[in-house]
Protein backbone atom coordinates (compact mmCIF):
# COMPACT_ATOMS: atom_id res chain seq x y z
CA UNK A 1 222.02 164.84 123.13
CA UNK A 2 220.50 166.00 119.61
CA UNK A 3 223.92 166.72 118.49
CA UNK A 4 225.11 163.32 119.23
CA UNK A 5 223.66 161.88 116.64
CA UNK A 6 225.25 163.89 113.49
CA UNK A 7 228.79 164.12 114.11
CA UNK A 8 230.29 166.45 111.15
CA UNK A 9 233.32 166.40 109.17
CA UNK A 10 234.95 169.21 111.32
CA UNK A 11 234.12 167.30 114.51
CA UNK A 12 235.72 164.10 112.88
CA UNK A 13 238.98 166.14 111.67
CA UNK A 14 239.39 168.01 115.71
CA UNK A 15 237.97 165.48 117.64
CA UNK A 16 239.59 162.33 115.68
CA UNK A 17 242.57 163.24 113.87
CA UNK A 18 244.02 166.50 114.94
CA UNK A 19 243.49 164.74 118.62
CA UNK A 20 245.73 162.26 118.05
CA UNK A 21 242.90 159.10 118.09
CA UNK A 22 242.61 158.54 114.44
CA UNK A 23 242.92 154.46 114.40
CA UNK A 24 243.84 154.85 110.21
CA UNK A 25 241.44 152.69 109.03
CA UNK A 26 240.45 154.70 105.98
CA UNK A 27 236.57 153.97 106.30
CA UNK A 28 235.73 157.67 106.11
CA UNK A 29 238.04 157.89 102.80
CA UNK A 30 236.05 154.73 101.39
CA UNK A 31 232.53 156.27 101.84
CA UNK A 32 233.25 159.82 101.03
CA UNK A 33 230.81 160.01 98.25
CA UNK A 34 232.06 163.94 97.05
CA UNK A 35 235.97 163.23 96.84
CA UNK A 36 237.10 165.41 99.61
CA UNK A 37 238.97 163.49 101.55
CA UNK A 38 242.03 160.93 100.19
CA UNK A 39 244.16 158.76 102.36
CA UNK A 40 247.49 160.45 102.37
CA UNK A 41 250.12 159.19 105.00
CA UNK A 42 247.63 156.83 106.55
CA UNK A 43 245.26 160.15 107.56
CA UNK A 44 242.15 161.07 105.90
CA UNK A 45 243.24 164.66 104.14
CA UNK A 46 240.93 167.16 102.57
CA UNK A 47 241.89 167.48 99.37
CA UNK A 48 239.24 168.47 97.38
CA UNK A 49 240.13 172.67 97.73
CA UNK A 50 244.28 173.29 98.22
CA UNK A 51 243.05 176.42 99.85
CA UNK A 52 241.12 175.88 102.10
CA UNK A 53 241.32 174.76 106.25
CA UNK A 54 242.12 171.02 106.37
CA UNK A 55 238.59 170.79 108.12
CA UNK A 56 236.54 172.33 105.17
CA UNK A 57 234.06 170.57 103.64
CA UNK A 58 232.45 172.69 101.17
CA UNK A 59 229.35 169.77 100.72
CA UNK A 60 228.84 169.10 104.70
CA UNK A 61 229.07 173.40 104.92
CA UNK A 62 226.70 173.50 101.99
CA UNK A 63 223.92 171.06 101.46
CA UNK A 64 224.98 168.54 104.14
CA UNK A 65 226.50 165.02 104.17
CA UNK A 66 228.45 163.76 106.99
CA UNK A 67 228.98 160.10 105.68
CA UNK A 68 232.69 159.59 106.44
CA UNK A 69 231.84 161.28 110.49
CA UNK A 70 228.85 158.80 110.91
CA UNK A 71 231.48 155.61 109.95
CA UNK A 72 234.35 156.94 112.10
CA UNK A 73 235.10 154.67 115.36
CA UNK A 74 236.46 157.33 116.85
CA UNK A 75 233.33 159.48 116.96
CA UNK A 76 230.13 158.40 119.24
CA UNK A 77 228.49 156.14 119.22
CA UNK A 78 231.75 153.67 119.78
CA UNK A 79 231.39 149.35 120.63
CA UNK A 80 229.56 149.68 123.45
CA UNK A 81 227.39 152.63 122.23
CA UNK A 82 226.13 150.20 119.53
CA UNK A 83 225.01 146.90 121.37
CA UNK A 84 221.41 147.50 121.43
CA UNK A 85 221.37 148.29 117.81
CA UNK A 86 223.63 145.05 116.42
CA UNK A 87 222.61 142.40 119.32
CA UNK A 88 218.99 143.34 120.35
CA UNK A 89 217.83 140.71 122.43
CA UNK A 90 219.96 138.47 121.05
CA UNK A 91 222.72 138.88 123.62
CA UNK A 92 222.40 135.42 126.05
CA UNK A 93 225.58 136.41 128.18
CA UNK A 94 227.65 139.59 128.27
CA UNK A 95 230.58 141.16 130.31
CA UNK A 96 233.84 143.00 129.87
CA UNK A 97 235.05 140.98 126.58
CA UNK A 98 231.50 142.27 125.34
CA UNK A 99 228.26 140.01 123.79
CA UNK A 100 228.47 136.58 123.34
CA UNK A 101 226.86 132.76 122.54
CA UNK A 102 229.52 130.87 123.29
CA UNK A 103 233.13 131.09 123.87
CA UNK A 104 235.76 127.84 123.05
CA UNK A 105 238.84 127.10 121.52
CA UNK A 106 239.33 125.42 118.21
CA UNK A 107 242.00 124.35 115.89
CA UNK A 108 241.87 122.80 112.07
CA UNK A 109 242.95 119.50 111.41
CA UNK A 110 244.53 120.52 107.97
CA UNK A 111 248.20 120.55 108.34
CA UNK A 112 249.20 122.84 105.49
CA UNK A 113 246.84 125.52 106.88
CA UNK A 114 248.49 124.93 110.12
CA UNK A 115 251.99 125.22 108.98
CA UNK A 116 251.47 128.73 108.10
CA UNK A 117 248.53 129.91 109.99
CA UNK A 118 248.67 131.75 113.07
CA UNK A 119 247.85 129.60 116.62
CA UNK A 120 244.84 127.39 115.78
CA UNK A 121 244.56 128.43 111.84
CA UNK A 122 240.52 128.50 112.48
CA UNK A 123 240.40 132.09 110.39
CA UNK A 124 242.21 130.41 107.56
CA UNK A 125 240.85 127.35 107.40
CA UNK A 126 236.82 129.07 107.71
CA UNK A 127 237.24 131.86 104.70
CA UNK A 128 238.53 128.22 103.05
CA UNK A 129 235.75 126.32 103.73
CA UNK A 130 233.71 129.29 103.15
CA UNK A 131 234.65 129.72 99.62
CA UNK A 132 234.52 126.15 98.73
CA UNK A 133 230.29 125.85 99.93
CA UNK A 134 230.11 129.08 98.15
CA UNK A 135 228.73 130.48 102.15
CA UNK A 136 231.18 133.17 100.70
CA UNK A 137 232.70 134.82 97.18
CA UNK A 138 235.69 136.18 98.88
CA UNK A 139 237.61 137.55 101.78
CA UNK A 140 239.44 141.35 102.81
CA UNK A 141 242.75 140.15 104.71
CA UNK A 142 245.50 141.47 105.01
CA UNK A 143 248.62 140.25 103.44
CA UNK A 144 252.01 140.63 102.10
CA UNK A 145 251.54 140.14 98.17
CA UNK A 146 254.29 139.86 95.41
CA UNK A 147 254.63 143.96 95.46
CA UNK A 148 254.65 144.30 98.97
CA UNK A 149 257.73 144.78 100.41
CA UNK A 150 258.90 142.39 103.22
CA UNK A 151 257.24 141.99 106.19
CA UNK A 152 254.61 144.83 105.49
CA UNK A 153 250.92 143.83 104.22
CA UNK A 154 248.62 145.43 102.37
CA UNK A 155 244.84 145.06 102.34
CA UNK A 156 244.02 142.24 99.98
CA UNK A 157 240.71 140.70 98.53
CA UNK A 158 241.52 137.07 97.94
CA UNK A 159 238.88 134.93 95.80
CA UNK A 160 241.32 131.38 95.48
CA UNK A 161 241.82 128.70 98.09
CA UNK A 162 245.79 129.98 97.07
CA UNK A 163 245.45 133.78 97.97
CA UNK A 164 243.57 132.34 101.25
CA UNK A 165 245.90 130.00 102.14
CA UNK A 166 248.83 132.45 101.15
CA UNK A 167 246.94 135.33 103.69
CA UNK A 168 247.27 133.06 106.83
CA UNK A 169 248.88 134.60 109.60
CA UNK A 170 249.74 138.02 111.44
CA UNK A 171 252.12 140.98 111.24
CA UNK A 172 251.06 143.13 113.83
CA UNK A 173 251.48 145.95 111.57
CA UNK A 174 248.65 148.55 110.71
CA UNK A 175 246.76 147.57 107.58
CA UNK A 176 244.00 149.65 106.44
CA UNK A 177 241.55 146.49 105.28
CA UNK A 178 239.01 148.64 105.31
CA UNK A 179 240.30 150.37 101.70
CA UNK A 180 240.07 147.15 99.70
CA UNK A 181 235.79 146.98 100.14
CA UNK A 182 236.48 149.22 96.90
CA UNK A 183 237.62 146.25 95.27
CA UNK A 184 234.97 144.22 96.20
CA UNK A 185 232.34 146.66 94.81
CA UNK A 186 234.80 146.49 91.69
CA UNK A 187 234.45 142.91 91.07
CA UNK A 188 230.54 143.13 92.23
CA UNK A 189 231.42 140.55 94.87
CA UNK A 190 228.54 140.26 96.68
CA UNK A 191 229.11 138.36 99.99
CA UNK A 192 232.62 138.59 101.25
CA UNK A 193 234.39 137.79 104.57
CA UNK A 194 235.63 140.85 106.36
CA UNK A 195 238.72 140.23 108.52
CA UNK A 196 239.99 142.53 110.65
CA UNK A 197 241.35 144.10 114.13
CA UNK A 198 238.34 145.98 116.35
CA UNK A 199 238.50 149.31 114.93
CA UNK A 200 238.11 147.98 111.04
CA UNK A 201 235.27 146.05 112.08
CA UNK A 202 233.14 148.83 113.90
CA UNK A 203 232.91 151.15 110.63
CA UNK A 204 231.43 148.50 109.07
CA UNK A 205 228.77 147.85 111.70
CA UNK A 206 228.29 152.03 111.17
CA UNK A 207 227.69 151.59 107.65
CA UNK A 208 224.91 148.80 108.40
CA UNK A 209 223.51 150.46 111.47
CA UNK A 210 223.61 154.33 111.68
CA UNK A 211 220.42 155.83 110.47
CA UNK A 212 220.19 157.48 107.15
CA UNK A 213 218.11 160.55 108.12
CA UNK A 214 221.10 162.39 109.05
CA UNK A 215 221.25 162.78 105.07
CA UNK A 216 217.63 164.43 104.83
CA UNK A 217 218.29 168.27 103.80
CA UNK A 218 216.05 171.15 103.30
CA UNK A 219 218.87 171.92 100.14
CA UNK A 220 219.14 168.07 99.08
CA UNK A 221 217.22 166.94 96.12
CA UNK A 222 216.54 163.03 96.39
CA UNK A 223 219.30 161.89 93.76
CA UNK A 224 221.96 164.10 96.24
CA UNK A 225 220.73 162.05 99.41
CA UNK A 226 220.59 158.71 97.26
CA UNK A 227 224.13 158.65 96.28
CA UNK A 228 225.09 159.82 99.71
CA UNK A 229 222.72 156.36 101.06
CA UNK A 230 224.65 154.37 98.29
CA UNK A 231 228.29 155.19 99.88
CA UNK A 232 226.72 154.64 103.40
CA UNK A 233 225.40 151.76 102.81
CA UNK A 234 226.69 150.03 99.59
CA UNK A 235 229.86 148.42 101.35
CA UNK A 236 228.37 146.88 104.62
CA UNK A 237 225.53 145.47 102.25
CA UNK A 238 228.23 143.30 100.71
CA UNK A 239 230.06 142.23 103.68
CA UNK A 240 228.08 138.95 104.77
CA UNK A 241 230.40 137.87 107.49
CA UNK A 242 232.45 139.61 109.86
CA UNK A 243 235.28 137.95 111.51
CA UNK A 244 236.68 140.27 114.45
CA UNK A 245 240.40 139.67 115.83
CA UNK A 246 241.85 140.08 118.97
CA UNK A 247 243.93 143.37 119.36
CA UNK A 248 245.59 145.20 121.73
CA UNK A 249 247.63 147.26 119.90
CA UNK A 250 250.29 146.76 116.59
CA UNK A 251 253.54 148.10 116.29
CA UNK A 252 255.05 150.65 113.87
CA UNK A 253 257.10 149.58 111.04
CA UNK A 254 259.96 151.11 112.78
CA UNK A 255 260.07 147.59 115.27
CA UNK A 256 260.85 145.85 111.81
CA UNK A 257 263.31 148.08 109.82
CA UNK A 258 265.44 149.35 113.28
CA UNK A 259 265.13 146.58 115.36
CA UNK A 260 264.46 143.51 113.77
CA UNK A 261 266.44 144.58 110.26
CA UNK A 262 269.02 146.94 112.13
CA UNK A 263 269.80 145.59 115.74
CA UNK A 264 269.12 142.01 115.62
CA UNK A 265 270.57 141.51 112.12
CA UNK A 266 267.33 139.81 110.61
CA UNK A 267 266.47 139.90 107.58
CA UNK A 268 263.13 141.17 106.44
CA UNK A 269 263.13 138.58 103.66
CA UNK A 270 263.91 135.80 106.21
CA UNK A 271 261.49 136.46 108.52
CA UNK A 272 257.97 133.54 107.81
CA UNK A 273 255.92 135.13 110.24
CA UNK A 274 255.27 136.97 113.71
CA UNK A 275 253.73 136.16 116.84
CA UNK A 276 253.22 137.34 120.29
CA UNK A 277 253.16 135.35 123.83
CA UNK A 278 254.67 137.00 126.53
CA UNK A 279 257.35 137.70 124.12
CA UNK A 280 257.52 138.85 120.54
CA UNK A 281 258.40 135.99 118.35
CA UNK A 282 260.10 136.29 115.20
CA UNK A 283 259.39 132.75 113.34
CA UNK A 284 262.35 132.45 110.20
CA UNK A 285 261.89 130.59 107.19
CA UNK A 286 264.83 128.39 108.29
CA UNK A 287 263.26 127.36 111.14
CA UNK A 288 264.57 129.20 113.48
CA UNK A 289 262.83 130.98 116.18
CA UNK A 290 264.56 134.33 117.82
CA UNK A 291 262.78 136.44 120.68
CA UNK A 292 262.72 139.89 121.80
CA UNK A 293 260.95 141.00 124.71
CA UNK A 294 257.36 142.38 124.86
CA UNK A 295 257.84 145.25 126.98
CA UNK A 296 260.60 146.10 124.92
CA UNK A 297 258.56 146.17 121.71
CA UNK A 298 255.47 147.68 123.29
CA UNK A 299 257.85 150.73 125.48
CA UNK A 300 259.46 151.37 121.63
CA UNK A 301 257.15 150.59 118.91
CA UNK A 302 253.87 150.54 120.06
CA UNK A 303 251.43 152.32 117.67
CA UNK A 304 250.06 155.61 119.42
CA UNK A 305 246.96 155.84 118.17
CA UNK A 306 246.12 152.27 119.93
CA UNK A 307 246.48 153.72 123.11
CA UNK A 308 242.35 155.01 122.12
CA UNK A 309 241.01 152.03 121.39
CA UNK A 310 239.06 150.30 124.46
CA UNK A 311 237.78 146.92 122.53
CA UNK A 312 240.28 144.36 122.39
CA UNK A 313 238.02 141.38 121.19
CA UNK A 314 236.55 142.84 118.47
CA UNK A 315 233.21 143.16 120.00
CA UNK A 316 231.02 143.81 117.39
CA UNK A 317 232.07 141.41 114.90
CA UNK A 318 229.87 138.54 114.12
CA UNK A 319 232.52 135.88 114.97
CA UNK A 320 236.05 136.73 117.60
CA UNK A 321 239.01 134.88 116.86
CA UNK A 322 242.17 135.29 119.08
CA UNK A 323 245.19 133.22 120.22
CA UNK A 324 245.52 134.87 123.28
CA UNK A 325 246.48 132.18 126.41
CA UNK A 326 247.28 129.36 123.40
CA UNK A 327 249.56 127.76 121.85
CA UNK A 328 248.05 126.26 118.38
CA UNK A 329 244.51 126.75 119.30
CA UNK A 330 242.34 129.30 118.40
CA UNK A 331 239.92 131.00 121.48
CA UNK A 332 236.32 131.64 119.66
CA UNK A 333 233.51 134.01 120.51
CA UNK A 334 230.36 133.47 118.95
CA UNK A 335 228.43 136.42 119.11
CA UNK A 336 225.78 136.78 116.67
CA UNK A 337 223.24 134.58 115.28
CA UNK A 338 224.89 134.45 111.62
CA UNK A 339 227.87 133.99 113.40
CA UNK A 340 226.36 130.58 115.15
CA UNK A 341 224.57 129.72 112.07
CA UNK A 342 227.99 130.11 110.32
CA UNK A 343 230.28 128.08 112.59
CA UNK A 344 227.94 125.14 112.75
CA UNK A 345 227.74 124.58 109.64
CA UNK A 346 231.58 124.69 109.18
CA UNK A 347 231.69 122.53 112.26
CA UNK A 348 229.94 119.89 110.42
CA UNK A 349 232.57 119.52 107.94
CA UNK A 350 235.04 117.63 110.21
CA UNK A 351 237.78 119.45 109.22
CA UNK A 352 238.34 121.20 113.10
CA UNK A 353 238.62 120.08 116.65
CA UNK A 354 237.02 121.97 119.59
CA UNK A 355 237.90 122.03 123.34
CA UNK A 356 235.37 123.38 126.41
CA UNK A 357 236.79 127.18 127.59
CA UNK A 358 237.11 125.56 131.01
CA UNK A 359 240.15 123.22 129.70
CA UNK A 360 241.95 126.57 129.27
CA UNK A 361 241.32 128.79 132.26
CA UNK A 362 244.22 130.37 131.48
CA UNK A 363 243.06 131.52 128.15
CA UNK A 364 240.00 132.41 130.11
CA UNK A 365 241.46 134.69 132.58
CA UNK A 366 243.92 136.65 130.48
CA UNK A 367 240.84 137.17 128.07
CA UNK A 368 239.36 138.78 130.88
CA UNK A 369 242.64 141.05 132.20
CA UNK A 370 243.23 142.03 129.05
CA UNK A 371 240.11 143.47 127.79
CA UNK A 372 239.33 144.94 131.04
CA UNK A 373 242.69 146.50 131.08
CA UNK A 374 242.39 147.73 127.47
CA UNK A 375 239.04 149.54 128.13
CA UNK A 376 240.33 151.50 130.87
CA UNK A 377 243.11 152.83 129.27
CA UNK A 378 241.31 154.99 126.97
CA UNK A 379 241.91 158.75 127.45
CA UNK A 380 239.03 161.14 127.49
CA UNK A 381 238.38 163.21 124.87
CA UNK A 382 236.02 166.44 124.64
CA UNK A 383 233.94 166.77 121.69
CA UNK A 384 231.77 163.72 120.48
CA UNK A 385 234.79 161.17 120.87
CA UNK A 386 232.51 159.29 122.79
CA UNK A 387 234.67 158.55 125.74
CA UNK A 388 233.19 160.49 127.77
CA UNK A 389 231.11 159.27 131.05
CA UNK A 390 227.52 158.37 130.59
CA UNK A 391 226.96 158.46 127.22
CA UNK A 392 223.66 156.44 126.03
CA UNK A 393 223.24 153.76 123.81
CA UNK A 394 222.41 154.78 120.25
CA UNK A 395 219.25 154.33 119.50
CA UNK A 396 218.06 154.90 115.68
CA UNK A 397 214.93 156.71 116.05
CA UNK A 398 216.43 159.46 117.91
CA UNK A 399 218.00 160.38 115.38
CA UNK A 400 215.14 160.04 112.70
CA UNK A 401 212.57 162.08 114.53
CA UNK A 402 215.56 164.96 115.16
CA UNK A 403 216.17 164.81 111.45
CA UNK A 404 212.68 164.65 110.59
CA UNK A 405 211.55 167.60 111.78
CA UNK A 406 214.25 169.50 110.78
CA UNK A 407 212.98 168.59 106.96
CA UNK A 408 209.49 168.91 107.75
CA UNK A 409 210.13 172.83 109.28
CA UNK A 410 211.79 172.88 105.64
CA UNK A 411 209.75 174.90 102.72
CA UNK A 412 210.17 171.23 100.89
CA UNK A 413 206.28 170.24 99.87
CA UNK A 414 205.06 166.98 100.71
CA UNK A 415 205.82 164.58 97.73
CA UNK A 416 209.37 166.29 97.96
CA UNK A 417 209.56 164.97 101.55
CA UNK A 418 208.21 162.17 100.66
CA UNK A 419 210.81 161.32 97.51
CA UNK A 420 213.60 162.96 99.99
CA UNK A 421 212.95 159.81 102.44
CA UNK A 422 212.82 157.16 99.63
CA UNK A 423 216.16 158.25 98.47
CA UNK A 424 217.21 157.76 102.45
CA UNK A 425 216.18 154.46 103.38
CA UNK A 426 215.33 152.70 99.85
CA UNK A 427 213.74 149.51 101.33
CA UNK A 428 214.52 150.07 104.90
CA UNK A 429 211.91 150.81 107.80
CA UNK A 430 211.82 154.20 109.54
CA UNK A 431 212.93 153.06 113.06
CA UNK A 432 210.82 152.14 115.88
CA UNK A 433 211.24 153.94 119.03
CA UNK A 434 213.41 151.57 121.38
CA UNK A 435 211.67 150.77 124.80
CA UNK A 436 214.80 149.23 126.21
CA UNK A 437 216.64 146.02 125.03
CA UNK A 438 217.33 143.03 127.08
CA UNK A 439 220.61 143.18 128.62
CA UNK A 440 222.66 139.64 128.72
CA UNK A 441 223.44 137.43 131.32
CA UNK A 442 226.63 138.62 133.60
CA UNK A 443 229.36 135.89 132.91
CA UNK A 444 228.05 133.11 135.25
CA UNK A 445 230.07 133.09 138.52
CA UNK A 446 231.21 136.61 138.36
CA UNK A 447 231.70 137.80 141.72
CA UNK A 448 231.36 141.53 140.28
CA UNK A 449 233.51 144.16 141.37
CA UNK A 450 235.85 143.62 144.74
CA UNK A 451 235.77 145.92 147.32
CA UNK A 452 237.95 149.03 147.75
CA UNK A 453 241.71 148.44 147.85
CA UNK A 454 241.18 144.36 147.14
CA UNK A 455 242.18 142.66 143.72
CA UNK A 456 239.51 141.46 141.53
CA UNK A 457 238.70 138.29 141.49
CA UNK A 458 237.77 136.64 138.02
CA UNK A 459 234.53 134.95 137.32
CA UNK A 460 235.41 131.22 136.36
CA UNK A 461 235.06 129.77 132.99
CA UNK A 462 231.75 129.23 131.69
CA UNK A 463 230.37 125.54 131.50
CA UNK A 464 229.30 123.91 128.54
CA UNK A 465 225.84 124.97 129.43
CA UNK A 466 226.37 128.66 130.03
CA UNK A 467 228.20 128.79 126.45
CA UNK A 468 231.30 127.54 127.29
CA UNK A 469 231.58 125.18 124.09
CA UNK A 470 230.60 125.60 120.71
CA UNK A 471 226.68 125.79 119.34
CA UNK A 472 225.27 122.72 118.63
């Protein structure tokens, strides 16, 4: 299992992109600290030597690095490789839609964030309120600015109640949000909102999670491993809140140019916003609200690479947002304890209304079909995808003490060591060895799985009690 735990550049370009699973997120392009790699038709591409194999990388060959591998959500440890690391003990109830406090739905009370928000307009109207108690400097969204052309976004980092309010809503188009943490570092923002699908939001909990010991060399002098820490690190650190959303898969931007533009003789520049229930539905700025049929989209214009991702509620983020069951209300999972610490204080404010999960079974039990669905449909992949059976949970000092001796076998003296492991964990700890965390409550009422040959039957919705409402 050694291995595991330092996934390389090569394994990320066979294992992730030449295998088809590469999600496009750009996170390994962000933190490449040497300039290898550049995003170039939505793939990471090494670029640093023309001649050489496109999964050369003369630093990880040479004095080591690895950075953009140990961020990749493609490459183990995936969600549910991570919970012990991110939750701990704090994990009160936990099934197939992953960790949670509680789980509700909500909705703002501010009509001109619900004209143009998407279902309950609870993202929108929480990077708002955000901003205004200064709980945050800014926000990554996606968006379709000024430049952008019609109906495609782009990843933005808004700073204004207008660029907020202007961001509301969804495209179901692939948007690399991940890219624009450059511009936070840029403008030394310091505490931004992250929004984004599953697969932007697990990088980030890489960057804040994976130990930095992989970076410990015997060729690495301790500014080397420091700027590699800075590029691991440096991002996460300024990414205060995480705000996960409910994906199954987007479409290509061949469902708006062919279909939408082409066949159906709409407009791009007519077109207010998407959404999808049951059917795909194409809101105009007139008004006017045309149809086209799910399967239709999905058989068509369904994003391949989706077809690898097994977390459709954004497990790891610290607050879930979805729309999925609703109709102008937003479901809510509260997951982590700045995510509860968060949404009570934004409660407070007055500006949203809440409703019990067990007013909206129906919500409830399509949440549950569709992320159990979703992480079954994974392929397997050799190599250290990760999707293969039995795979542990990753656990930080495994991959310290492997590292550790590796530099200490090294003919590095003592202070060197010593100065090497500064420049890899700056203030950090060196992990403790985990005994085994706590695992959370089953989803109260779950009858588990059904017998051979017999449907499932799904657990009902949680009461108020067992975190069926929000915190108070």
């Amino acid at each position: 299992m050694n291995n595991l735990h330092h996934p390389s550049f090569k394994n990320m370009m066979h294992d992730v992109v030449d295998a088809g699973s590469c999600c496009e997120c750009g996170s390994c392009v962000l933190v490449c600290p040497h300039n290898v790699i550049e995003y170039v038709d939505s793939k990471p591409k090494q670029t640093a030597k023309a001649s050489a194999e496109f999964d050369f990388c003369g630093i990880s060959e040479g004095v080591g690095c690895d950075v953009c591998a140990s961020v990749c959500p493609r490459l183990w440890p995936r969600e549910d490789h991570l919970k012990d690391v991110v939750f701990k003990d704090s994990r009160p109830y936990e099934d197939i839609f992953g960790v949670y406090k509680n789980i509700f739905a909500a909705r703002t009370k501010k009509n001109e964030i619900m004209e143009n928000a998407q279902d309950g307009g609870i993202v929108t109207a929480l990077l708002s309120w955000g901003l205004e108690k200064k709980i945050i400097d800014g926000a990554v969204v996606s968006a379709v600015g000024e430049n952008d052309p019609p109906c495609s976004p782009s990843p933005k980092v808004v700073t204004t109640q207008k660029e907020i309010l202007a961001s509301a809503g969804s495209w179901y188009t692939y948007c690399p949000n991940n890219l624009a943490l450059q511009e936070v570092e840029e403008k030394n923002l310091k505490k931004v909102a992250f929004v984004g699908v599953p697969c932007q939001i697990t990088p980030i909990r890489k960057m804040s999670h994976i130990d930095p010991a992989f970076l410990l060399s015997a060729k690495k002098r301790p500014q080397h491993i420091e700027k590699q820490r800075g590029f691991l690190r440096g991002f996460s650190n300024r990414t205060s809140l995480q705000i996960g959303l409910f994906c199954t898969e987007v479409f290509t931007f061949d469902l708006m140019k062919e279909k939408i533009e082409g066949e159906m003789n709409i407009p791009l520049e007519d077109v207010a916003k998407f959404n999808v229930k049951g059917d795909v539905l194409i809101h105009k700025k007139d008004g006017e609200l045309v149809t086209l049929p799910l399967k239709e989209a999905m058989e068509n214009y369904q994003r391949p690479e989706c077809q690898h991702c097994g977390d459709f509620s954004a497990e790891l983020a610290d607050i879930s947002c979805g729309g999925v069951g609703t109709r102008g209300w937003t479901i809510i999972v509260i997951r982590t304890k700045r995510g509860e610490e968060i949404w009570k204080n934004f409660q407070k404010s007055g500006t949203i209304e809440t409703m019990p999960i067990q007013e909206n079974k129906r919500a409830w039990n399509i949440l549950q079909i569709l992320a159990r669905r979703q992480r079954n449909r994974v392929p397997k992949v050799e190599g250290r995808s990760g999707t293969t059976d039995n795979l542990p949970q990753y656990n930080p000092k495994d991959g310290s003490v492997f590292s550790l001796k590796k530099i200490e076998d090294s003919p590095k003296t003592d202070e060197e060591i010593k100065e090497c492991l500064v420049a890899a964990y700056g203030e950090e700890n060196l992990p403790k060895q985990i005994d085994g965390f706590m695992a959370g409550q089953p989803i109260p009422g779950d009858p588990g799985p059904p017998p051979d040959g017999e449907k499932r039957k799904l657990p009902p919705p949680p009461t108020p009690e067992q975190g069926g409402a929000p915190p108070v």
